[in-house]
Structures are given as structure tokens and as C-alpha cells.
Protein backbone atom coordinates (compact mmCIF):
# COMPACT_ATOMS: atom_id res chain seq x y z
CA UNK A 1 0.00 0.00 0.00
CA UNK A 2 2.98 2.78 0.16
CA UNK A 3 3.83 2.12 -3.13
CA UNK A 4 0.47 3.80 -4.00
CA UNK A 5 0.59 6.13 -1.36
CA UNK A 6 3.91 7.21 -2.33
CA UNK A 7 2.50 7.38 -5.85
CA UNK A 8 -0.24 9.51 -5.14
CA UNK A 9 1.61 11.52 -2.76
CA UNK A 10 3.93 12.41 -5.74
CA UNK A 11 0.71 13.34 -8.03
CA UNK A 12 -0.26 15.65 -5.73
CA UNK A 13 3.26 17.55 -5.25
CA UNK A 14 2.72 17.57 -8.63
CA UNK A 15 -0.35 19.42 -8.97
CA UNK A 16 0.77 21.87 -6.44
CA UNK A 17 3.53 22.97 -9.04
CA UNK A 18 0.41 23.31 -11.92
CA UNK A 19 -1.46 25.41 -9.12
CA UNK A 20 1.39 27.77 -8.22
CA UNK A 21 2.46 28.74 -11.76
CA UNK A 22 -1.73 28.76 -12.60
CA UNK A 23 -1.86 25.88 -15.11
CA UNK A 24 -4.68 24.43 -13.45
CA UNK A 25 -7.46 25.21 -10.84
CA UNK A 26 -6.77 25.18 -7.32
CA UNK A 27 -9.96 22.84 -6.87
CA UNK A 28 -7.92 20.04 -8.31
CA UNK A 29 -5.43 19.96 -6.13
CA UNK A 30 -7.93 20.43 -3.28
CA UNK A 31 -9.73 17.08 -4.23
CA UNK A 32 -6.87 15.15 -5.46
CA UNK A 33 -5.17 15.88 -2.03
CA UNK A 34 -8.61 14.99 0.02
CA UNK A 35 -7.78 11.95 -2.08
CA UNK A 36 -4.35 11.49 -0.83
CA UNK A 37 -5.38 12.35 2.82
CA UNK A 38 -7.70 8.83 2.71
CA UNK A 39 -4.94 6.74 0.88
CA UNK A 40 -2.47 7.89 3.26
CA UNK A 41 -5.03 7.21 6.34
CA UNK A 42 -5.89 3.68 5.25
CA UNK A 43 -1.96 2.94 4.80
CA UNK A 44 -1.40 4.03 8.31
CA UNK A 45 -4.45 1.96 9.90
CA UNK A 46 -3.26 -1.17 7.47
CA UNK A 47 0.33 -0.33 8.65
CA UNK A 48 -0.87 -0.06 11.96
CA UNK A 49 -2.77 -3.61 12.31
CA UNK A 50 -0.45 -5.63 10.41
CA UNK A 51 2.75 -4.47 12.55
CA UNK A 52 1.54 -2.90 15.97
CA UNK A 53 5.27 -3.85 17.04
CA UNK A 54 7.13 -2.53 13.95
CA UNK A 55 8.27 0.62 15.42
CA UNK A 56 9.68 1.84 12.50
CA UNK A 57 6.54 1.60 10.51
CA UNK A 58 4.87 2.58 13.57
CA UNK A 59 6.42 5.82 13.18
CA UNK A 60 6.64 6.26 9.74
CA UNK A 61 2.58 5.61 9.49
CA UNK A 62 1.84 8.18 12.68
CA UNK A 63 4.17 11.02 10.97
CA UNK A 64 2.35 10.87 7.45
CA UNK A 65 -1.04 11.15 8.99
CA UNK A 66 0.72 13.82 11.43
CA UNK A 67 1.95 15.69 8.16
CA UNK A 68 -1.16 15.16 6.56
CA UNK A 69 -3.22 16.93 8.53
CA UNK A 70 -0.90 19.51 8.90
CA UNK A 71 -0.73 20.02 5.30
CA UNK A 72 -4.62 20.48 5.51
CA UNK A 73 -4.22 22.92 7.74
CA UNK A 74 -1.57 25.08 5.55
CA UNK A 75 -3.40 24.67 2.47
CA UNK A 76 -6.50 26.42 3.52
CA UNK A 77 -4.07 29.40 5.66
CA UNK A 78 -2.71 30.04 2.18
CA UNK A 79 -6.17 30.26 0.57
CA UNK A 80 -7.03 32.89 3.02
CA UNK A 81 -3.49 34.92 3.33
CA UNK A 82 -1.96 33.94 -0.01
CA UNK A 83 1.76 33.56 1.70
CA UNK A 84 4.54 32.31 -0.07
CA UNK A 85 6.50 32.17 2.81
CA UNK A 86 3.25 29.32 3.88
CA UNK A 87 3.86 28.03 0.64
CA UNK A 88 6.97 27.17 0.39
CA UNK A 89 6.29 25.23 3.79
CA UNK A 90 3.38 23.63 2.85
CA UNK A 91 5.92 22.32 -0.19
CA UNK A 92 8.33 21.52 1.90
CA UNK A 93 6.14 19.37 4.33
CA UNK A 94 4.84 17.50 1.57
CA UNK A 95 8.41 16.88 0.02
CA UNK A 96 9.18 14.94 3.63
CA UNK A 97 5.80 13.54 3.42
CA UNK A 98 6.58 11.61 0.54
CA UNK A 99 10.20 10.97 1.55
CA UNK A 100 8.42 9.02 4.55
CA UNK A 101 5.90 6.95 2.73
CA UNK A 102 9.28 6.45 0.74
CA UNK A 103 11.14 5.12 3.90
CA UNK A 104 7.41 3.75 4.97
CA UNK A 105 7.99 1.31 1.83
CA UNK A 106 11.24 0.27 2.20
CA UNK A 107 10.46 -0.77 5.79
CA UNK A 108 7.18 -2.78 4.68
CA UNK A 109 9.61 -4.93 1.81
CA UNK A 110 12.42 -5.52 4.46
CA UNK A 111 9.22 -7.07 6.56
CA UNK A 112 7.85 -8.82 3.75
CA UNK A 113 11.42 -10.19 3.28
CA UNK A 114 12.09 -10.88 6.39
CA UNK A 115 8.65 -12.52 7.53
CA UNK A 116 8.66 -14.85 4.43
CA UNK A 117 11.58 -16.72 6.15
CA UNK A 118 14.41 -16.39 4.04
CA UNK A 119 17.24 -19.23 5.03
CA UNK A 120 20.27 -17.29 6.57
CA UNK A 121 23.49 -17.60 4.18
CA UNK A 122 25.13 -20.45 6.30
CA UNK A 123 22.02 -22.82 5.50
């Protein structure tokens, strides 16, 4: 599931960049980012109940919802102020946002890997 998340995550950096130099509506990247807000929240739960003792993941799934919310929060402060000082943060926070579902992925594939019981290389 972070490979999508990550996926989407990237879309909607994307769209951002089409919003700020007015290629497309602002509305798009409002609903493709609701979007993203309820593929990153079902990764988290899925994260969540698959690996309650993965801290790690545990982490990685809590910070992206964390971020997530937070980048709700800029989004509509820069609809109402219009600061690119806001901007650039609400950029930024997405930027680590997808570097965690990024990290969030690599730590679900080492689990897969490791929970599929590999033999060790003496064996």
C-alpha cells in the first residue's frame, strides 16, 4: 500500500507545481489531495494492524497522517493569506511527506522479506 501512497503523494506535489504557476485550478489539487489524505489514512491503519510492534513503521505511518493533517491545515491558511513564505512550507512538508511513505515502503519490503523466512546464508 505505500507504493500507492507514495505514488499519489507524488501526483499531488505535482499538482501543487500546476497550481502555483496557474496551469490548473486550485480545486484540483484540493480534491486530489482529500484523495491522498484517505490513501495515506488507510496505509497508516493497514500499517498499523499488520505491525503494531514494527516501530519503524509505527512511526513512519503516525508522521504521514501527522503531516497530513498539517498540510490540511496550511493549504486552507494560504487560501485565506496567499503567503509564499506558507507556501513554500506547505511544499516543503509535503516533500518529507513523501520521503516518509518512501522510507514507509522500504520498511514494509524488508518485513515482507524478512517474515517470508528467508534461510540465513550459512544454511
Amino acid at each position: 500500500m505505500f507504493r500507492i501512497t507514495a505514488g499519489a503523494i507524488l501526483v499531488q506535489i505535482a499538482l501543487g507545481g500546476l497550481v502555483t504557476f496557474e496551469f490548473i485550478d486550485p480545486l484540483i489539487h484540493m480534491i486530489w489531495g482529500t484523495v491522498v489524505a484517505a490513501i495515506v489514512i488507510v496505509t497508516a491503519t493497514l500499517a498499523l494492524r499488520s505491525s503494531p510492534r514494527n516501530g519503524g513503521l509505527r512511526g513512519v505511518s503516525l508522521g504521514m497522517v501527522a503531516g497530513i493533517l498539517a498540510q490540511i491545515a496550511l493549504g486552507f491558511s494560504i487560501l485565506a493569506v496567499g503567503s509564499d513564505v506558507l507556501a513554500w512550507i506547505h511544499l516543503v512538508l509535503g516533500v518529507m511527506i513523501y520521503a516518509m511513505s518512501l522510507t514507509g515502503m522500504s520498511f514494509a519490503v524488508r518485513q515482507e522479506y524478512m517474515s517470508a523466512g528467508q534461510p540465513s546464508v550459512g544454511v
